[in-house]
PDB file of N, CA and C in Angstrom:
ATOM      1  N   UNK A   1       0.839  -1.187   0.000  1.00  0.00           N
ATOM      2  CA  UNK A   1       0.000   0.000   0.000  1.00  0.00           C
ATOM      3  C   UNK A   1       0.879   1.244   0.000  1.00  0.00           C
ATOM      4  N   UNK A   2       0.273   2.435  -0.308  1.00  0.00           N
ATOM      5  CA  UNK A   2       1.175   3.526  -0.617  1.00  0.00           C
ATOM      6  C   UNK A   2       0.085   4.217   0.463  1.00  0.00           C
ATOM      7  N   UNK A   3       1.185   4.981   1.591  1.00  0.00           N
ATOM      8  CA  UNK A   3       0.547   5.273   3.190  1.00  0.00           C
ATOM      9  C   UNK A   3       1.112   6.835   3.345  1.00  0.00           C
ATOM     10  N   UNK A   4       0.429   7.258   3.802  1.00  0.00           N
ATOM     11  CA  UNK A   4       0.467   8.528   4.607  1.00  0.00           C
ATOM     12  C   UNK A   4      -0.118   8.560   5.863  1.00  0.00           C
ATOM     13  N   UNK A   5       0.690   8.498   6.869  1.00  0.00           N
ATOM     14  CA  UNK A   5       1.220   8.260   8.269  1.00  0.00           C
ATOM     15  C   UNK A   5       0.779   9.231   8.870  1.00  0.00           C
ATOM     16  N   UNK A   6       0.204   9.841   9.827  1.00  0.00           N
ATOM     17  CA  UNK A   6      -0.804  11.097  10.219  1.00  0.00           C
ATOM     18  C   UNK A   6      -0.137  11.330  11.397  1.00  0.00           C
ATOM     19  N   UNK A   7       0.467  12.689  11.808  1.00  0.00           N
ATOM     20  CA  UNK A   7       1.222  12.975  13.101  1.00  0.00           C
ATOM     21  C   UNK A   7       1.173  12.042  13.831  1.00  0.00           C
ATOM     22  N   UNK A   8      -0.017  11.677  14.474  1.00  0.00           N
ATOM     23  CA  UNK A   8      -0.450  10.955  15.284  1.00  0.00           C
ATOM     24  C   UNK A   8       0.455   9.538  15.466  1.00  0.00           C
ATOM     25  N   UNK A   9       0.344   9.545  14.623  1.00  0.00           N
ATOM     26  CA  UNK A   9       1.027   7.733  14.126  1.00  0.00           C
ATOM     27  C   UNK A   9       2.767   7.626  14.374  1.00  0.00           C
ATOM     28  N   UNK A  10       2.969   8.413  13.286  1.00  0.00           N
ATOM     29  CA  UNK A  10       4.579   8.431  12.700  1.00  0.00           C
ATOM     30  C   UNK A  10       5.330   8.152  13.763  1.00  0.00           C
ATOM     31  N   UNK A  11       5.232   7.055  14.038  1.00  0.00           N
ATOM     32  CA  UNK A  11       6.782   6.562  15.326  1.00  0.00           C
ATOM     33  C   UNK A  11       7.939   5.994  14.155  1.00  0.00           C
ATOM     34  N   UNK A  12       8.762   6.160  14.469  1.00  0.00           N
ATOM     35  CA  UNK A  12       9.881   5.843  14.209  1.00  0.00           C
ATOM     36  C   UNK A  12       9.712   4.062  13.567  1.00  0.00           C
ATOM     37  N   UNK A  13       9.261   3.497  14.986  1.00  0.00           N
ATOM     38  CA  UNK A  13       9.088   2.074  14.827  1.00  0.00           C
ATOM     39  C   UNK A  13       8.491   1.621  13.787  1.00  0.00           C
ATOM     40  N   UNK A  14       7.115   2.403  13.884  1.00  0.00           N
ATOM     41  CA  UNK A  14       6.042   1.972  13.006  1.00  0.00           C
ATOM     42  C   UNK A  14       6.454   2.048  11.417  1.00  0.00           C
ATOM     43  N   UNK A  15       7.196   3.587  11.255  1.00  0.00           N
ATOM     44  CA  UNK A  15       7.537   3.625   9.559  1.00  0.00           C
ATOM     45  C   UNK A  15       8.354   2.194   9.245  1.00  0.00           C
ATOM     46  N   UNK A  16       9.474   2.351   9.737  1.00  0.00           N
ATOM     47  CA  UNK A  16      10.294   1.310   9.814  1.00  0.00           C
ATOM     48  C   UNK A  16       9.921  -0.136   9.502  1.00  0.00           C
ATOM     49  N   UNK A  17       8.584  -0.522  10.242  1.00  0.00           N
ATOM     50  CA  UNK A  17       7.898  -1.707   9.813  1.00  0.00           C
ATOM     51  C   UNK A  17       7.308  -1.869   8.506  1.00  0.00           C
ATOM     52  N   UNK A  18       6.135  -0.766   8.534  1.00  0.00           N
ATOM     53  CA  UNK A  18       5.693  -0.780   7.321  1.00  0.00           C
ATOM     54  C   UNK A  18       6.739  -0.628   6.086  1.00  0.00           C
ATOM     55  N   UNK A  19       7.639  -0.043   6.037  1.00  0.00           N
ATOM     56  CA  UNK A  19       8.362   0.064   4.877  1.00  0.00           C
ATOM     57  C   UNK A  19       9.303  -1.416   4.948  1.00  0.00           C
ATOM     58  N   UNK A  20       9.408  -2.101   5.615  1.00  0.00           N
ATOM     59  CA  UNK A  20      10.144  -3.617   5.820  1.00  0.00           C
ATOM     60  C   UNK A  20       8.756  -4.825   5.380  1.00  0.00           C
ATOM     61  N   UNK A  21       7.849  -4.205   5.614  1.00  0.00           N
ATOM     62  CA  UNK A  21       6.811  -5.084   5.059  1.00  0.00           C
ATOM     63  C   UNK A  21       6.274  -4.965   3.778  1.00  0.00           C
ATOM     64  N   UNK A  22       6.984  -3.668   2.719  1.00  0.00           N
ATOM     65  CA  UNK A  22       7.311  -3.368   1.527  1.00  0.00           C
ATOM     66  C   UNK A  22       5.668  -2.377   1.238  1.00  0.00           C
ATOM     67  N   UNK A  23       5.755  -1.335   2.022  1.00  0.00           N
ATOM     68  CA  UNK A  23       4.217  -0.228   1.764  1.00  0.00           C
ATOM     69  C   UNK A  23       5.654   0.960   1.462  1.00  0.00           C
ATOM     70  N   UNK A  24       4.495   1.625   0.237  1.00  0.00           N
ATOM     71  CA  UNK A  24       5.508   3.139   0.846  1.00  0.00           C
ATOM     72  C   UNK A  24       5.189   3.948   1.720  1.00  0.00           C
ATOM     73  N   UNK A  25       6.089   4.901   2.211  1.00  0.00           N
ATOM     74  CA  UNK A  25       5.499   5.723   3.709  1.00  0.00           C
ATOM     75  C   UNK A  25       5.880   6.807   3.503  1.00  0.00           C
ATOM     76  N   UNK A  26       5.161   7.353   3.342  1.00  0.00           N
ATOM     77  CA  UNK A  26       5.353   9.428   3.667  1.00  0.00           C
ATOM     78  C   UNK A  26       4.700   9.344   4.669  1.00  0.00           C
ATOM     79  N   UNK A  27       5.591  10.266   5.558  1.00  0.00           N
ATOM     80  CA  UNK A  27       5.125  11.108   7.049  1.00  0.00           C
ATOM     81  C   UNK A  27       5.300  12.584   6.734  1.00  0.00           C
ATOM     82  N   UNK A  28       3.998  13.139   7.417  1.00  0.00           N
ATOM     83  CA  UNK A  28       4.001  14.512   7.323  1.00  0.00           C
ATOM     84  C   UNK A  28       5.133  15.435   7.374  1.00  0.00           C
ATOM     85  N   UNK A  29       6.048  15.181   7.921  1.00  0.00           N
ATOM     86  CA  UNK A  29       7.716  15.857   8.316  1.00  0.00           C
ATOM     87  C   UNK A  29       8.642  15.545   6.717  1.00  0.00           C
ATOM     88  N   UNK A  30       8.429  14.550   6.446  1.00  0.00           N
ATOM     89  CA  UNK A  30       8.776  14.279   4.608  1.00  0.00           C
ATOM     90  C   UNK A  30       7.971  15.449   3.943  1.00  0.00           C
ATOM     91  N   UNK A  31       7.299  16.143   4.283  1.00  0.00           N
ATOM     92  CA  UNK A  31       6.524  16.700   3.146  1.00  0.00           C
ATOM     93  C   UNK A  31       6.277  18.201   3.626  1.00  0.00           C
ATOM     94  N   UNK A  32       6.884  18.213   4.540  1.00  0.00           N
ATOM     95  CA  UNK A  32       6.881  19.767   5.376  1.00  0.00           C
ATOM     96  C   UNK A  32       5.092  20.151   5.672  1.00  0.00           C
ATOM     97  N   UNK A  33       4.762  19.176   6.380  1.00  0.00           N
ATOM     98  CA  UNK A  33       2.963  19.002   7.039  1.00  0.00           C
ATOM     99  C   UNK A  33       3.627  18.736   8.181  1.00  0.00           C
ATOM    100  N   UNK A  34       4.430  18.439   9.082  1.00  0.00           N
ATOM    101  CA  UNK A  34       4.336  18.271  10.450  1.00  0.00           C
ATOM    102  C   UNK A  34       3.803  19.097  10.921  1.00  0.00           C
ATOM    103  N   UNK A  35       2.463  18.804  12.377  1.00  0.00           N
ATOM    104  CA  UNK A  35       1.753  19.643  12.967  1.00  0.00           C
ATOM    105  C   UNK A  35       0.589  20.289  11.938  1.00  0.00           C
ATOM    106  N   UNK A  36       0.743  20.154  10.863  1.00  0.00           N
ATOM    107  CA  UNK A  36      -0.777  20.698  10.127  1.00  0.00           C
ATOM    108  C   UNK A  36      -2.345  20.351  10.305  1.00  0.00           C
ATOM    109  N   UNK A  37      -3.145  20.756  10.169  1.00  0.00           N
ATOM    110  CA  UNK A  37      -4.465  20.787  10.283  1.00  0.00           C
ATOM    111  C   UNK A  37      -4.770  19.176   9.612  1.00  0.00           C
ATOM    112  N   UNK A  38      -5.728  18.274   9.895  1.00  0.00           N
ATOM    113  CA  UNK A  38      -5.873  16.939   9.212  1.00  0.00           C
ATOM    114  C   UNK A  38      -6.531  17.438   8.275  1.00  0.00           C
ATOM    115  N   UNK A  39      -7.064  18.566   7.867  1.00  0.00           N
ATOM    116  CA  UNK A  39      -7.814  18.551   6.375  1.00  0.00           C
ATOM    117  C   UNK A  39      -6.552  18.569   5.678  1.00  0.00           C
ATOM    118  N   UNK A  40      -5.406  19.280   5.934  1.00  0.00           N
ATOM    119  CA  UNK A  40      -4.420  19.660   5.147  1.00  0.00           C
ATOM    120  C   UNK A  40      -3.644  17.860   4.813  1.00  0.00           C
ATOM    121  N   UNK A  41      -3.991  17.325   6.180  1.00  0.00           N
ATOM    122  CA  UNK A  41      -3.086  15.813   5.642  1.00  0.00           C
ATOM    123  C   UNK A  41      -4.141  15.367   4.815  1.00  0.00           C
ATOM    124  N   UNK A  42      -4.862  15.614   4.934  1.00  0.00           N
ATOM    125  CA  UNK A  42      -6.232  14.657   3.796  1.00  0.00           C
ATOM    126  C   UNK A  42      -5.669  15.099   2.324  1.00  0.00           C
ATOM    127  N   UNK A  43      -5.882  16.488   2.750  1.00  0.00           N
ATOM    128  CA  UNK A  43      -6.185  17.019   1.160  1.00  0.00           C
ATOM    129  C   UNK A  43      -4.460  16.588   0.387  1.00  0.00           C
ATOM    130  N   UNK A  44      -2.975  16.540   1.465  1.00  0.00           N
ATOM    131  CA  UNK A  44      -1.895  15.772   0.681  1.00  0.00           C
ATOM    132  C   UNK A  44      -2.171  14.401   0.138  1.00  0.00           C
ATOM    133  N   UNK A  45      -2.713  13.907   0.770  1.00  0.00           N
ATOM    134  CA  UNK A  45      -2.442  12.015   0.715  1.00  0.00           C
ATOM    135  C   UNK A  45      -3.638  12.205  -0.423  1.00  0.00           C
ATOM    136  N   UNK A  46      -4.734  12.896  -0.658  1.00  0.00           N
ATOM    137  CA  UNK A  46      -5.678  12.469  -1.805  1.00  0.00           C
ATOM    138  C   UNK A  46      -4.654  13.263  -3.203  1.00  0.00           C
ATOM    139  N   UNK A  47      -4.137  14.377  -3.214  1.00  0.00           N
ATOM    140  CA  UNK A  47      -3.610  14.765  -4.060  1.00  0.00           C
ATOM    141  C   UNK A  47      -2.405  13.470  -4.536  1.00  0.00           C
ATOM    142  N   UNK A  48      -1.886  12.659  -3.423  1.00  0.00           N
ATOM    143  CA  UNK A  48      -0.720  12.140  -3.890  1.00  0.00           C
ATOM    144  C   UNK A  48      -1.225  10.320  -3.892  1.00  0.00           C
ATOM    145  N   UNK A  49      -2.864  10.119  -4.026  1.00  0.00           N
ATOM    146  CA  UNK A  49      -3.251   9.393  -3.959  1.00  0.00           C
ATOM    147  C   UNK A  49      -2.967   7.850  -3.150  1.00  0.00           C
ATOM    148  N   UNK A  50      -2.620   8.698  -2.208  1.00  0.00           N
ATOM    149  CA  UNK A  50      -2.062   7.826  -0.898  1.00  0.00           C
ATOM    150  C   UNK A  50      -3.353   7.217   0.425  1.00  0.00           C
ATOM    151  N   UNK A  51      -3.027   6.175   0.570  1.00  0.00           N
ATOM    152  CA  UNK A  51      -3.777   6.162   1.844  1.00  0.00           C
ATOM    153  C   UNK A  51      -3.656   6.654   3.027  1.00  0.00           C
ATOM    154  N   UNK A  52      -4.955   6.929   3.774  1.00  0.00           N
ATOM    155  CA  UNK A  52      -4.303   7.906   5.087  1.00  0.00           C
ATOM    156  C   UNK A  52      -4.608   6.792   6.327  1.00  0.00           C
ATOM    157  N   UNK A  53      -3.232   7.047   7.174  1.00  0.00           N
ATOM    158  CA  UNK A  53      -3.313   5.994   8.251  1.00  0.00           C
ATOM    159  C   UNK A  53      -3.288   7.162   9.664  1.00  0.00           C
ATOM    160  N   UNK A  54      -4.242   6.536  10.563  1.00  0.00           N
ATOM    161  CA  UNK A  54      -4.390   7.857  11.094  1.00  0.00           C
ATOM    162  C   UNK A  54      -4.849   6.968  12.875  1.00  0.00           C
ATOM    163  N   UNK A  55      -5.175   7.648  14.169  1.00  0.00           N
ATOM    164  CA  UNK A  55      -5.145   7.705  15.224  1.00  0.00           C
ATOM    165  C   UNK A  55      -6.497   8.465  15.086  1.00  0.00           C
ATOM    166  N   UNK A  56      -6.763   9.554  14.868  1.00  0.00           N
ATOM    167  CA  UNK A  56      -7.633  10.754  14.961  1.00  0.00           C
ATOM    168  C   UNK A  56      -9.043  10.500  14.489  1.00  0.00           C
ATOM    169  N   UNK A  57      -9.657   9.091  14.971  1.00  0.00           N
ATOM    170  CA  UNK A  57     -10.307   8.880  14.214  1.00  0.00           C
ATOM    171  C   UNK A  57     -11.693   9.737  14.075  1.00  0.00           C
ATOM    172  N   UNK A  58     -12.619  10.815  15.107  1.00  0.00           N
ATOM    173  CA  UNK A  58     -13.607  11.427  15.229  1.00  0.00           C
ATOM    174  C   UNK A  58     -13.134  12.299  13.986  1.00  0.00           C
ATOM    175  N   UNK A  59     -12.168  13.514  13.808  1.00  0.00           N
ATOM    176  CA  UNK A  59     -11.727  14.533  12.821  1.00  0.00           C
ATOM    177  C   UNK A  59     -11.804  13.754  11.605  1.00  0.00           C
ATOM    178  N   UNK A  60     -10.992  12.630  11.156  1.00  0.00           N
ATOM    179  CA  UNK A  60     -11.159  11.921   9.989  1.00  0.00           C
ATOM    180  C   UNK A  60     -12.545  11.406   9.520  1.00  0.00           C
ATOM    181  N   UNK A  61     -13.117  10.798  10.508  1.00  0.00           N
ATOM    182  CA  UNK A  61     -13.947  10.450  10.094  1.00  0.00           C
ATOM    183  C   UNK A  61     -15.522  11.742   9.532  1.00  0.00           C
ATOM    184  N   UNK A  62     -14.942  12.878  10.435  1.00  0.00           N
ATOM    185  CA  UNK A  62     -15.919  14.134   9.901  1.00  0.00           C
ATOM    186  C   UNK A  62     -15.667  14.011   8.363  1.00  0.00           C
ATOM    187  N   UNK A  63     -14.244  14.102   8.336  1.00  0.00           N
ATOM    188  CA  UNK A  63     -13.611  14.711   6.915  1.00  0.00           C
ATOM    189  C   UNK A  63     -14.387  13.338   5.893  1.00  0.00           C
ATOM    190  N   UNK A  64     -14.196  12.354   6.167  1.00  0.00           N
ATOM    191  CA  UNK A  64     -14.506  10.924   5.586  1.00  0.00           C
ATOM    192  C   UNK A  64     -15.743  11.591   4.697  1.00  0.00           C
ATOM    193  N   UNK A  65     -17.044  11.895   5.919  1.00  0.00           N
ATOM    194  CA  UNK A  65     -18.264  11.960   5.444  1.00  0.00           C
ATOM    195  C   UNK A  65     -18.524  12.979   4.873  1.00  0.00           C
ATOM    196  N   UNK A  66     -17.919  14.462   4.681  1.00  0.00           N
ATOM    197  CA  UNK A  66     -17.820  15.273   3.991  1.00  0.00           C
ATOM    198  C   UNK A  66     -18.108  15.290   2.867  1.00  0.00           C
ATOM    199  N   UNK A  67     -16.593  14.217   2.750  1.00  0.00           N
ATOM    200  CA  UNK A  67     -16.150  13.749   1.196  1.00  0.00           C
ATOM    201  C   UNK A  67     -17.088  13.168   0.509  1.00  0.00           C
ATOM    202  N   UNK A  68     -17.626  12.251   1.179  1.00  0.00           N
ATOM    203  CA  UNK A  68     -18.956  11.267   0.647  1.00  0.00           C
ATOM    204  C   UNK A  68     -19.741  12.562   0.520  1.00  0.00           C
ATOM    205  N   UNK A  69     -20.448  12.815   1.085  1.00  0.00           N
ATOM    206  CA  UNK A  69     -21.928  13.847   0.912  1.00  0.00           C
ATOM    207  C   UNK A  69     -21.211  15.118   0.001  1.00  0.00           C
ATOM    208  N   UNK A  70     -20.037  15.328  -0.361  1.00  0.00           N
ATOM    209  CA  UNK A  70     -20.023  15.925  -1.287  1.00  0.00           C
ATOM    210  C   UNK A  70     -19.973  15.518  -3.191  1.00  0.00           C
ATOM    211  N   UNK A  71     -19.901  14.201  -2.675  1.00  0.00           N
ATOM    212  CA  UNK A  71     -19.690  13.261  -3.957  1.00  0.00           C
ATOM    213  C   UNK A  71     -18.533  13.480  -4.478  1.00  0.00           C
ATOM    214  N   UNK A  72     -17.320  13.260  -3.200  1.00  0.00           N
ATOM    215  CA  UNK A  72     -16.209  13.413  -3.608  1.00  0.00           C
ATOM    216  C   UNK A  72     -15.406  11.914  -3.434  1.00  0.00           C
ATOM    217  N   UNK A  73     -14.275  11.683  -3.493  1.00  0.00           N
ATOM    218  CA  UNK A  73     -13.683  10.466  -3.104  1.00  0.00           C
ATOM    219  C   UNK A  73     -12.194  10.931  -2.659  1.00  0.00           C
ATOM    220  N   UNK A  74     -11.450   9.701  -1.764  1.00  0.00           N
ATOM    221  CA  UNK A  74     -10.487   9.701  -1.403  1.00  0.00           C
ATOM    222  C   UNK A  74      -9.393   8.433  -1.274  1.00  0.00           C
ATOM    223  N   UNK A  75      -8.649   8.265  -1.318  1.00  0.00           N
ATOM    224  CA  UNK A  75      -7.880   6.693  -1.075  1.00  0.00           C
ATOM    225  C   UNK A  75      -8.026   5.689  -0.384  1.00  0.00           C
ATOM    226  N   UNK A  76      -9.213   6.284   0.318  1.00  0.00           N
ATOM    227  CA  UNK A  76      -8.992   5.837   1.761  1.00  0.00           C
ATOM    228  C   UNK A  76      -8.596   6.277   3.475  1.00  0.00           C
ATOM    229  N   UNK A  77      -9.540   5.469   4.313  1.00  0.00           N
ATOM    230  CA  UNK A  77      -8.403   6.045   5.213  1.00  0.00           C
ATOM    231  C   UNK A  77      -8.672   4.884   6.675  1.00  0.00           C
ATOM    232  N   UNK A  78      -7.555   4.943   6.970  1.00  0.00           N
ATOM    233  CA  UNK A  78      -7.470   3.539   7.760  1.00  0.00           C
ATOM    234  C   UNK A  78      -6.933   4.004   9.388  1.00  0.00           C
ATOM    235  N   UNK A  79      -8.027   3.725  10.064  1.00  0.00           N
ATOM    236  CA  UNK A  79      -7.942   4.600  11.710  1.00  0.00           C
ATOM    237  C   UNK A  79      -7.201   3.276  12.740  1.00  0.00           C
ATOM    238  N   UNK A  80      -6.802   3.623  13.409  1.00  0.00           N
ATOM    239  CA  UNK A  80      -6.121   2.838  15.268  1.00  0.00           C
ATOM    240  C   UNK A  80      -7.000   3.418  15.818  1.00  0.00           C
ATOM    241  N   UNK A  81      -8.088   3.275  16.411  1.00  0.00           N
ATOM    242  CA  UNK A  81      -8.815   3.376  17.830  1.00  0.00           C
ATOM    243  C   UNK A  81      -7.942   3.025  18.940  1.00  0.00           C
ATOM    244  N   UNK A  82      -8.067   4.003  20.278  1.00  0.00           N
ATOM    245  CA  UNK A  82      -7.351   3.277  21.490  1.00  0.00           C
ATOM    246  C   UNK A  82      -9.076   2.426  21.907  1.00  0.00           C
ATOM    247  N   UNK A  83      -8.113   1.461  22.872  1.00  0.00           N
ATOM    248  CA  UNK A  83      -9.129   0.263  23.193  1.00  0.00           C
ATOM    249  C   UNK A  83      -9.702   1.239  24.292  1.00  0.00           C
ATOM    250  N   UNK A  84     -10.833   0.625  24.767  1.00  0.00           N
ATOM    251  CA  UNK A  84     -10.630   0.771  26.368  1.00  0.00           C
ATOM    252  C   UNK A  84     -10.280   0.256  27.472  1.00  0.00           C
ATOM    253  N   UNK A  85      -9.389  -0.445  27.123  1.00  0.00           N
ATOM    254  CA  UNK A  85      -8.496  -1.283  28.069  1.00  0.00           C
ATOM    255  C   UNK A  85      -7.486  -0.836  27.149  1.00  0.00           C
ATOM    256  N   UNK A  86      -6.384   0.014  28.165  1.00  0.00           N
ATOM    257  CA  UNK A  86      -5.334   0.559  27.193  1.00  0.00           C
ATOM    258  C   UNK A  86      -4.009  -0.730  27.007  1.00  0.00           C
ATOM    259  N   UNK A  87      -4.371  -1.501  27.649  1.00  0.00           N
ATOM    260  CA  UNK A  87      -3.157  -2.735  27.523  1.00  0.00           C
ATOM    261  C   UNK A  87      -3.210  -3.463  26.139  1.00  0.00           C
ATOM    262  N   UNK A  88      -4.338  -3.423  25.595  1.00  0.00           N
ATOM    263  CA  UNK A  88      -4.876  -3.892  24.343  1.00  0.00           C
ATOM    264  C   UNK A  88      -4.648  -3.169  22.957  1.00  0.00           C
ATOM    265  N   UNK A  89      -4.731  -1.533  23.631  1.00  0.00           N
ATOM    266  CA  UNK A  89      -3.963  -0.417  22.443  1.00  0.00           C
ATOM    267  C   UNK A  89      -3.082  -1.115  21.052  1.00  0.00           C
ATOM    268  N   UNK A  90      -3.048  -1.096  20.064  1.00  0.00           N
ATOM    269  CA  UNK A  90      -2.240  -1.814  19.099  1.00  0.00           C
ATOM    270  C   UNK A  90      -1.294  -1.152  19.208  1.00  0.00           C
ATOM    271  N   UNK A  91      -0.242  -1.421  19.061  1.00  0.00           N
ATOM    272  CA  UNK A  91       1.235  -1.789  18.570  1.00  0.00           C
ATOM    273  C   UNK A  91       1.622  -1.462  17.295  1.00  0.00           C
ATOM    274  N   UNK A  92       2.721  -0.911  17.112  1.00  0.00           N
ATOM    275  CA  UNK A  92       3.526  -0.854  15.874  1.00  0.00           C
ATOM    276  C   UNK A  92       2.977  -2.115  14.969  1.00  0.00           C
ATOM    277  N   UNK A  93       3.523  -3.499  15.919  1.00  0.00           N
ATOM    278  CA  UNK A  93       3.480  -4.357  14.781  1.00  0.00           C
ATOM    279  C   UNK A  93       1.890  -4.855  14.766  1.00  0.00           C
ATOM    280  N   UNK A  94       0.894  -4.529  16.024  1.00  0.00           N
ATOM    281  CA  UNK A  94      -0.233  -4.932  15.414  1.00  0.00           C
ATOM    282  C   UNK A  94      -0.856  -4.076  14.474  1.00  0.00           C
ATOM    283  N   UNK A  95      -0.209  -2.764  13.928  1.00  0.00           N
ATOM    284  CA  UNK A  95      -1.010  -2.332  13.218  1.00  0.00           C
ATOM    285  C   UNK A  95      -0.177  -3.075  11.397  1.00  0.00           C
ATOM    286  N   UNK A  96       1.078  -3.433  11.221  1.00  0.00           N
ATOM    287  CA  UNK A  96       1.424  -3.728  10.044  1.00  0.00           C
ATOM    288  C   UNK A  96       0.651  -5.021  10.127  1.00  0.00           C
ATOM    289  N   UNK A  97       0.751  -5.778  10.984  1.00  0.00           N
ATOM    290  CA  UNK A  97      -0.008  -7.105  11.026  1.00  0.00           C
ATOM    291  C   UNK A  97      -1.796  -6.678  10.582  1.00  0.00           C
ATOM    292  N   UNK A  98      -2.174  -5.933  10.972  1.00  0.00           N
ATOM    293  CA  UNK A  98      -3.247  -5.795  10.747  1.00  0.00           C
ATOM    294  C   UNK A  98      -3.556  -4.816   9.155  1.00  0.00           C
ATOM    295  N   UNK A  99      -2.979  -4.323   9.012  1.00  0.00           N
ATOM    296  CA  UNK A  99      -2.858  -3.580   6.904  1.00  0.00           C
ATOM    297  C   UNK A  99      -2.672  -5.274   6.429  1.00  0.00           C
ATOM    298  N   UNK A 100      -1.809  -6.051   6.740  1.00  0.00           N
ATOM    299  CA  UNK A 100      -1.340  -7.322   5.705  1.00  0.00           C
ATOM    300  C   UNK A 100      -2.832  -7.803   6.019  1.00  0.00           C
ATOM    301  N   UNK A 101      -3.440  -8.511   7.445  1.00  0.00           N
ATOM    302  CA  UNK A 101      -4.812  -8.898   6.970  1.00  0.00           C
ATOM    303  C   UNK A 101      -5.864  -8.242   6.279  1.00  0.00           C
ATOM    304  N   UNK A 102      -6.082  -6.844   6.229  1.00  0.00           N
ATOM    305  CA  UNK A 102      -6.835  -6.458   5.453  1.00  0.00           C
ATOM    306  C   UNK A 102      -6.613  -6.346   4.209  1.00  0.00           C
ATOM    307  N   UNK A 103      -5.527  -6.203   3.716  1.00  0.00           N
ATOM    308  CA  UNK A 103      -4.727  -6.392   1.825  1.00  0.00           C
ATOM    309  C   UNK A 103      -5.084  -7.855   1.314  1.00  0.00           C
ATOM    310  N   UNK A 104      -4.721  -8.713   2.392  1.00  0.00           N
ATOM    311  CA  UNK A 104      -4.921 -10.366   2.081  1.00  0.00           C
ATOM    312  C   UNK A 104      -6.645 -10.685   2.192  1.00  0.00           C
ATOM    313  N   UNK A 105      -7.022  -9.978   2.322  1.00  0.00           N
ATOM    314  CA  UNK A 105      -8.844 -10.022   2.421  1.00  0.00           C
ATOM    315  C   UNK A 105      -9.210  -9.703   1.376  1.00  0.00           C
ATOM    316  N   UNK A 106      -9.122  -8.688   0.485  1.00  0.00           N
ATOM    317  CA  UNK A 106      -9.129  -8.123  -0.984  1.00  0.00           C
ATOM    318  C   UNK A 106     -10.379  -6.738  -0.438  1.00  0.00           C
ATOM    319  N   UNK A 107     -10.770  -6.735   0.553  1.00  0.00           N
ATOM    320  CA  UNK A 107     -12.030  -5.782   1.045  1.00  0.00           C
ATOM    321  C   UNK A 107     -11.249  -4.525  -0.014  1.00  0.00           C
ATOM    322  N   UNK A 108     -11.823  -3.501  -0.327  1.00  0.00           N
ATOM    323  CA  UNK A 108     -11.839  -2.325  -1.271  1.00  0.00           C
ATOM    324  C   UNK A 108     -11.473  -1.249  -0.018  1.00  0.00           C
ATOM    325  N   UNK A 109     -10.842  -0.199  -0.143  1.00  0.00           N
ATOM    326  CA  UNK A 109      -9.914   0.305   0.860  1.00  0.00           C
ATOM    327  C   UNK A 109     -10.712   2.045  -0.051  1.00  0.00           C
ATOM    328  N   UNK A 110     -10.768   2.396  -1.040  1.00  0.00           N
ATOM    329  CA  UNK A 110     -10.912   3.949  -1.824  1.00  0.00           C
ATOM    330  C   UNK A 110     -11.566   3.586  -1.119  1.00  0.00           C
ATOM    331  N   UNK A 111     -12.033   4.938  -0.972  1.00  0.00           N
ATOM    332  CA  UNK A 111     -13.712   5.723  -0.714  1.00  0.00           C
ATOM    333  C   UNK A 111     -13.871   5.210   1.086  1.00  0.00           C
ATOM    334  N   UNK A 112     -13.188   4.353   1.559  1.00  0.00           N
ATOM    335  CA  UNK A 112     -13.712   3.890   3.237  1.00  0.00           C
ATOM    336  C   UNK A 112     -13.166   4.368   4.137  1.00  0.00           C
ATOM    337  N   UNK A 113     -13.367   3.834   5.195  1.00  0.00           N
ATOM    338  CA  UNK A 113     -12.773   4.726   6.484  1.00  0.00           C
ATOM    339  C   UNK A 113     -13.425   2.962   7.218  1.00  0.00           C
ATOM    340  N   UNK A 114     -11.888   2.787   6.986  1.00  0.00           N
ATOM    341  CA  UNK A 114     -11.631   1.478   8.102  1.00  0.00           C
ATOM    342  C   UNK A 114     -11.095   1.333   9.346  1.00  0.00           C
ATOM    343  N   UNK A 115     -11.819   0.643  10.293  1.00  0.00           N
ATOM    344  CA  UNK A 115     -11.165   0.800  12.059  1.00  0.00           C
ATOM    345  C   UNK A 115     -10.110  -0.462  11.837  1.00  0.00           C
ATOM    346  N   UNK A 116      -8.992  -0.250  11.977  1.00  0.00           N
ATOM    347  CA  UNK A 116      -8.053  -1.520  11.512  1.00  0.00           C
ATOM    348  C   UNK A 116      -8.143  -2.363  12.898  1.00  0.00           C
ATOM    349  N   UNK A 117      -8.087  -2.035  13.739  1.00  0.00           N
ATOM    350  CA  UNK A 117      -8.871  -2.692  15.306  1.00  0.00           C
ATOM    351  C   UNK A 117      -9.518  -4.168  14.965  1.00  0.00           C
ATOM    352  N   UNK A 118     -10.042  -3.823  13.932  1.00  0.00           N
ATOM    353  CA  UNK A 118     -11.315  -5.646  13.763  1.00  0.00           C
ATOM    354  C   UNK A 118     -10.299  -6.474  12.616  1.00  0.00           C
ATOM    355  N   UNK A 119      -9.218  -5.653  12.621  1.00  0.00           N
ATOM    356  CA  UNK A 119      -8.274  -6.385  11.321  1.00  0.00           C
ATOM    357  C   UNK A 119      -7.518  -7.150  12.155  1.00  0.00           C
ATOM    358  N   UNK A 120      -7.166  -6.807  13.512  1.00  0.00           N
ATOM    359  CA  UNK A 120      -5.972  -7.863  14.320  1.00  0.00           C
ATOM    360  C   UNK A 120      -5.733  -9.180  13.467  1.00  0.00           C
TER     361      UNK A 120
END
């Protein structure tokens, strides 16, 4: 998958994985967006037709439905929920583990706004 990594996200660890598990990765700091507004990461990753991997999921998901009710589209965008049991929180590697089960599923990724949470 070709990813755009949302402040939120961009650990060190995490790029590192995903790009060892062969996705490409732009992080906002690659692209001089560190700290920007999430419309502004939306509106990069749809211009550069990237998927957006994101933490933030209430803001994204505004932006998500926007897009829809404007009859617009986007790449995608693929959220980490914290649990409520924070011991359960995903992980660096449960979130690459969890992109490979959803790629190996064939589910359609444009136009959605997926909780990768049910992908474990």
């Amino acid at each position: 998958m070709n990813l755009y990594v949302d402040d939120n996200l961009a650990s060190h660890l995490l790029i590192v994985l995903l790009r060892a598990a062969g996705h490409t990765v732009v992080q906002p700091a690659d692209v001089g967006l560190a700290g920007a507004s999430d419309a502004r990461h939306l509106t990069y990753a749809i211009g550069q037709t990237l998927i957006t991997l994101t933490a933030d999921y209430e803001d994204f998901l505004d932006l998500h439905n926007l897009i829809k009710a404007a009859s617009g589209s986007h790449p995608g965008i693929l959220v980490v929920r914290d649990e409520t049991d924070p011991s359960r929180n995903m992980k660096a590697r449960d979130i690459v583990r969890a992109i490979r089960n959803l790629e190996r599923s064939g589910v359609p990724v444009a136009d959605e706004y997926i909780i990768l949470n049910h992908w474990r």
